[in-house]
N, C-alpha and C. Protein backbone atom coordinates (compact mmCIF):
# COMPACT_ATOMS: atom_id res chain seq x y z
N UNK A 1 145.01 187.63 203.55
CA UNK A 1 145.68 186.43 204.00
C UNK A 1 146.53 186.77 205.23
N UNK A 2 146.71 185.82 206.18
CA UNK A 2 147.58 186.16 207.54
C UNK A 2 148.45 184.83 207.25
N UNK A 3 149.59 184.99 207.97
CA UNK A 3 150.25 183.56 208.04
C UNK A 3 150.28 183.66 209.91
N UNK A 4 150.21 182.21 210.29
CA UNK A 4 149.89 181.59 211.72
C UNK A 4 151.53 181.40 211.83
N UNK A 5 152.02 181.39 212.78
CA UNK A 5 153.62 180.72 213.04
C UNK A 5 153.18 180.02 214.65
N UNK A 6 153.19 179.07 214.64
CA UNK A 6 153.14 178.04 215.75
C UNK A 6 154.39 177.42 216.48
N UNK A 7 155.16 177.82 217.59
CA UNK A 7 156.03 177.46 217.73
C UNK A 7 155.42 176.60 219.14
N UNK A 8 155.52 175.42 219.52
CA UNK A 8 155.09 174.06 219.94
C UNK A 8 156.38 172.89 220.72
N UNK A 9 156.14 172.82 221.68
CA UNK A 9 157.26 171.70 221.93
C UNK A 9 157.12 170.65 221.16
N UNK A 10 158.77 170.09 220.77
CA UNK A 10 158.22 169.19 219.69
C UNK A 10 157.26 167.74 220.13
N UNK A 11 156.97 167.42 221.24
CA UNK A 11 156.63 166.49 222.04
C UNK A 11 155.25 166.41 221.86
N UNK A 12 154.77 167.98 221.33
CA UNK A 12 153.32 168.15 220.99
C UNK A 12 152.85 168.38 219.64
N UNK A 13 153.26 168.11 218.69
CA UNK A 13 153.54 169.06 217.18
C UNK A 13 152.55 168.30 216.31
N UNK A 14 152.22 166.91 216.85
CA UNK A 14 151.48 166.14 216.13
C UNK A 14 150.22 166.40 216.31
N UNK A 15 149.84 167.07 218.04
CA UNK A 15 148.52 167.28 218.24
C UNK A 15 147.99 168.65 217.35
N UNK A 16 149.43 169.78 217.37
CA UNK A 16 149.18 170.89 216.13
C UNK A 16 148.80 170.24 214.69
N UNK A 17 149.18 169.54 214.40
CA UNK A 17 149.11 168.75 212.65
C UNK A 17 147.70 168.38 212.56
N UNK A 18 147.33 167.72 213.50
CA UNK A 18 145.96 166.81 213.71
C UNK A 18 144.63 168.20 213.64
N UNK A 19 144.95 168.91 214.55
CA UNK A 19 144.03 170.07 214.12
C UNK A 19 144.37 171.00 213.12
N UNK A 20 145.30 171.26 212.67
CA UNK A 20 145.28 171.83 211.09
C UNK A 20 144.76 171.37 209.90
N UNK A 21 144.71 169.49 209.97
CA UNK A 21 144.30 168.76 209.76
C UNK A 21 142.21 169.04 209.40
N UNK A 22 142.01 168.63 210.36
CA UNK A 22 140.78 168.58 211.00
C UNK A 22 139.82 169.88 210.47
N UNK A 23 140.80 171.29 210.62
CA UNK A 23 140.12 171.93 210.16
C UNK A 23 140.39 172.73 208.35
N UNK A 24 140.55 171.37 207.91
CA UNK A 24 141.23 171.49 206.51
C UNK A 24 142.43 172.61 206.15
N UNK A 25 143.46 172.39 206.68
CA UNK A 25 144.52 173.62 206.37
C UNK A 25 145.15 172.61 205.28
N UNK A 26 145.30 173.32 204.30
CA UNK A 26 146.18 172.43 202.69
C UNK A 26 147.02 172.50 202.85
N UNK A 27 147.93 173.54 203.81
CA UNK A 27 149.18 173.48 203.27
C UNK A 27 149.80 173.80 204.70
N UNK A 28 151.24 173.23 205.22
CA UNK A 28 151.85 173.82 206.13
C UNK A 28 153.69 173.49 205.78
N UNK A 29 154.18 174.71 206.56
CA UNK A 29 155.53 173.79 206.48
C UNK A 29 156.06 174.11 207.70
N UNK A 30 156.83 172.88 208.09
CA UNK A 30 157.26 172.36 209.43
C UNK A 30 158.59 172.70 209.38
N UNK A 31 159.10 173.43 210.34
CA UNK A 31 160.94 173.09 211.11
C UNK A 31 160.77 172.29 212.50
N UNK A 32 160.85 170.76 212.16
CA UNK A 32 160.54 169.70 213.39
C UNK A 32 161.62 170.10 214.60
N UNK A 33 162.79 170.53 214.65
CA UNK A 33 163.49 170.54 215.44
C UNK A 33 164.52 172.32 215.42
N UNK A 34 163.92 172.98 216.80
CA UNK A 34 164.13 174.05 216.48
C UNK A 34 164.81 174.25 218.30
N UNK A 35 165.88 175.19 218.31
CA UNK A 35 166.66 175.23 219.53
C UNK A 35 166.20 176.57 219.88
N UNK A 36 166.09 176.94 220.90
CA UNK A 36 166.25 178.95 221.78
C UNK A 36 165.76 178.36 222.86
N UNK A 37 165.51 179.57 223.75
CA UNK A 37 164.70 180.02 225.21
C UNK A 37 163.90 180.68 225.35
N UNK A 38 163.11 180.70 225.85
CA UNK A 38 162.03 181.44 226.50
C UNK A 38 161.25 181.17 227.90
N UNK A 39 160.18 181.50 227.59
CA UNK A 39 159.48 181.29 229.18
C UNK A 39 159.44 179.87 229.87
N UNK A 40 159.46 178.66 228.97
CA UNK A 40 159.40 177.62 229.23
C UNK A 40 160.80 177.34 229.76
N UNK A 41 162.00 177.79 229.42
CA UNK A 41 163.16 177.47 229.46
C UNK A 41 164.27 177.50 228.66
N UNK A 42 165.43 176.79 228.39
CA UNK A 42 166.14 176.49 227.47
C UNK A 42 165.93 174.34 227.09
N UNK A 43 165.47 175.31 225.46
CA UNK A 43 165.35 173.53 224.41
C UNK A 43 166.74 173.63 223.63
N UNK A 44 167.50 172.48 223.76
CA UNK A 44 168.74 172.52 223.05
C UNK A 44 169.24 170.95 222.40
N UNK A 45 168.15 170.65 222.92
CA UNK A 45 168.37 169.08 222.58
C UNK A 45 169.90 168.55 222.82
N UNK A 46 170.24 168.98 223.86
CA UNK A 46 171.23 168.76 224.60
C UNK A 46 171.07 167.33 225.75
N UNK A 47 172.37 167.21 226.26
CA UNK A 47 172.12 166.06 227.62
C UNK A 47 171.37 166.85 228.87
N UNK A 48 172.37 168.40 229.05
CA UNK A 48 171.39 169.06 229.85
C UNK A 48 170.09 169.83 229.90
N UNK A 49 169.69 170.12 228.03
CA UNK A 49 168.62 170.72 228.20
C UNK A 49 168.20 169.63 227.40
N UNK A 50 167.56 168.55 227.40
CA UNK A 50 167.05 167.62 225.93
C UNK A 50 165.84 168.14 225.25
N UNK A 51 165.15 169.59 225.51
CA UNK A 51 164.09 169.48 225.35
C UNK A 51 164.29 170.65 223.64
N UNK A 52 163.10 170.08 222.69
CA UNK A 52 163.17 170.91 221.73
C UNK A 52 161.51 171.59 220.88
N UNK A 53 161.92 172.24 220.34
CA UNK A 53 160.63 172.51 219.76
C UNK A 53 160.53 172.70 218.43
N UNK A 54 159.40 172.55 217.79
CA UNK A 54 159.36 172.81 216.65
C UNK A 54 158.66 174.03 216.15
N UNK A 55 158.15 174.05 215.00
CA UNK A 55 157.95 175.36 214.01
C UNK A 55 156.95 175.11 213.26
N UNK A 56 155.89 175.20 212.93
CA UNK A 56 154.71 175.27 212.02
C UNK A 56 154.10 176.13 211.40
N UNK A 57 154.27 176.74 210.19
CA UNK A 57 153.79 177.64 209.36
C UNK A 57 152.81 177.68 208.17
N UNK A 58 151.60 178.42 208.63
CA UNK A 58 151.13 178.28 207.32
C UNK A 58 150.15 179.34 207.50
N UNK A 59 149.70 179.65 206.11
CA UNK A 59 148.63 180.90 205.49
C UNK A 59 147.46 180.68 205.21
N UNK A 60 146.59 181.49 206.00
CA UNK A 60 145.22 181.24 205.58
C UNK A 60 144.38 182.58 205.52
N UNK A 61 142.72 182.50 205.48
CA UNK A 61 142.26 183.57 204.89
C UNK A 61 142.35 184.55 206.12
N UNK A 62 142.36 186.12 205.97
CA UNK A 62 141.51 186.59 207.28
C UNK A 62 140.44 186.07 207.95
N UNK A 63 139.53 185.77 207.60
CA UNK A 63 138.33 185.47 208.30
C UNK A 63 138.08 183.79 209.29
N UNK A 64 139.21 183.08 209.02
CA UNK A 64 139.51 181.83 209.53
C UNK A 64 140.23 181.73 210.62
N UNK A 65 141.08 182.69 210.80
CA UNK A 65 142.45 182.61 211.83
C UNK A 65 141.60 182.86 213.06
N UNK A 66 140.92 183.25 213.53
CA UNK A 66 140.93 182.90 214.97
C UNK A 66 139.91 181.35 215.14
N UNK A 67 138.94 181.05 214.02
CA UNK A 67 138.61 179.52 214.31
C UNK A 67 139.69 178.84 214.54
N UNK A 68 140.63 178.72 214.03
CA UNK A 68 141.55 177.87 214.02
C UNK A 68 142.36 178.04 215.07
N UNK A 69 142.93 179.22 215.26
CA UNK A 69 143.61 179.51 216.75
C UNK A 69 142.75 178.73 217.81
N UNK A 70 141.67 179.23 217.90
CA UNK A 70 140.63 178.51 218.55
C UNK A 70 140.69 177.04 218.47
N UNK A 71 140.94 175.98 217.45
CA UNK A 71 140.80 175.12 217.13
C UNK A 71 142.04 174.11 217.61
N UNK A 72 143.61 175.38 217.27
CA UNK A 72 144.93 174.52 217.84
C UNK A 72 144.36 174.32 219.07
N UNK A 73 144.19 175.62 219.95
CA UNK A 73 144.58 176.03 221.22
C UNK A 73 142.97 174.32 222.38
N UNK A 74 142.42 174.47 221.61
CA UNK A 74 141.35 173.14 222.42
C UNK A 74 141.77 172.42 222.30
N UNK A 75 142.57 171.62 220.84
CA UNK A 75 143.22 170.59 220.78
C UNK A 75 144.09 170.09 221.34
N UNK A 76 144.66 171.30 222.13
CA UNK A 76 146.09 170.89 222.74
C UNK A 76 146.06 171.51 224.07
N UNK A 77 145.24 170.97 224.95
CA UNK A 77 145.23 171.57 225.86
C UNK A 77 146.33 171.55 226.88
N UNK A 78 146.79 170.58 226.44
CA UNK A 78 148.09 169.69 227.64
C UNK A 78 149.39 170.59 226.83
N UNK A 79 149.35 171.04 225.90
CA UNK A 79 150.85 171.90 225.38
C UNK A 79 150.53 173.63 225.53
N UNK A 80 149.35 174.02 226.10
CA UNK A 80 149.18 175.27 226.54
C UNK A 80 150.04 176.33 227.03
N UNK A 81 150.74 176.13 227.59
CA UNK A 81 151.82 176.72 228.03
C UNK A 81 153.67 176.53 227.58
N UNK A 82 153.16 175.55 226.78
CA UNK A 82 154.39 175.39 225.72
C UNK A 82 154.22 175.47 224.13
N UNK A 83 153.92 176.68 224.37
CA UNK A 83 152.88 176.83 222.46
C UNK A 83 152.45 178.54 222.61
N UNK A 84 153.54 178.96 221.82
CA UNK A 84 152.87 180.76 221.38
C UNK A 84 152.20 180.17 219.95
N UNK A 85 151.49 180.87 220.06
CA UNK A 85 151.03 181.14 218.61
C UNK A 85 150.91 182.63 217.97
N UNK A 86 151.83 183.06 216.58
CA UNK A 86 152.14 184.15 216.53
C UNK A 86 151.24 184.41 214.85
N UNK A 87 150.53 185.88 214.95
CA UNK A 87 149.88 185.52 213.30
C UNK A 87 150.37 187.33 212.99
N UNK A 88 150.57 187.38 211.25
CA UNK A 88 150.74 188.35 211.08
C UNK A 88 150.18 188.92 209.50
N UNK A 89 149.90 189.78 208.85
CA UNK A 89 149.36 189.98 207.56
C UNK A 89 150.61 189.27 206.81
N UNK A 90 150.04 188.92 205.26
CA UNK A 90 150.57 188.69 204.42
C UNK A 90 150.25 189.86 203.37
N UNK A 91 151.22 190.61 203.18
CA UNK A 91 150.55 191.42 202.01
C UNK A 91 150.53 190.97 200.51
N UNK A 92 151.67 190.03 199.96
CA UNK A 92 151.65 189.16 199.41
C UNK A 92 152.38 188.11 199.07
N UNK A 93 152.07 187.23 198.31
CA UNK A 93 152.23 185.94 198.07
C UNK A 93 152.60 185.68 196.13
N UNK A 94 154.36 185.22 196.42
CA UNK A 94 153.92 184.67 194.82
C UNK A 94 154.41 183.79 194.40
């Protein structure tokens, strides 16, 4: 099992849902509104920075994670550059 961590401007989070969706993911859990910086900038949901992002997590098999990477990353072509997608082993789960 790997878990995916999708971090997404929140402006785009629905087009992430729709393909998790699509390619039957059962389960995810969301932090809709998430503040830091990075390459894109500073999200603070502030007056001067208004911009924010969210958080999408979820676990799936080894053998699926790059369809699906594959699968966010077409879906969302317009949030490309505002969207890491980070995956890492799960050793376990209970």
């Amino acid at each position: 099992m790997q878990m995916l961590m999708i971090i997404v401007e929140s402006e785009y989070k629905e087009k992430v849902e729709a393909a998790l969706t699509d390619r039957r993911v059962l389960g995810y859990t969301e932090i809709p509104t998430v503040y830091g910086m990075g390459q894109t900038g500073l999200r603070l949901g502030s007056r001067a920075f208004p911009q924010t992002s969210s958080i999408i997590f979820t676990i799936v098999e080894k053998d699926k994670v790059d369809e699906l990477l594959a699968a966010i990353d077409s879906s969302c072509a317009d949030c490309r550059k505002a969207m890491r997608m980070i995956v890492w082993n799960v050793d376990r789960m209970m």
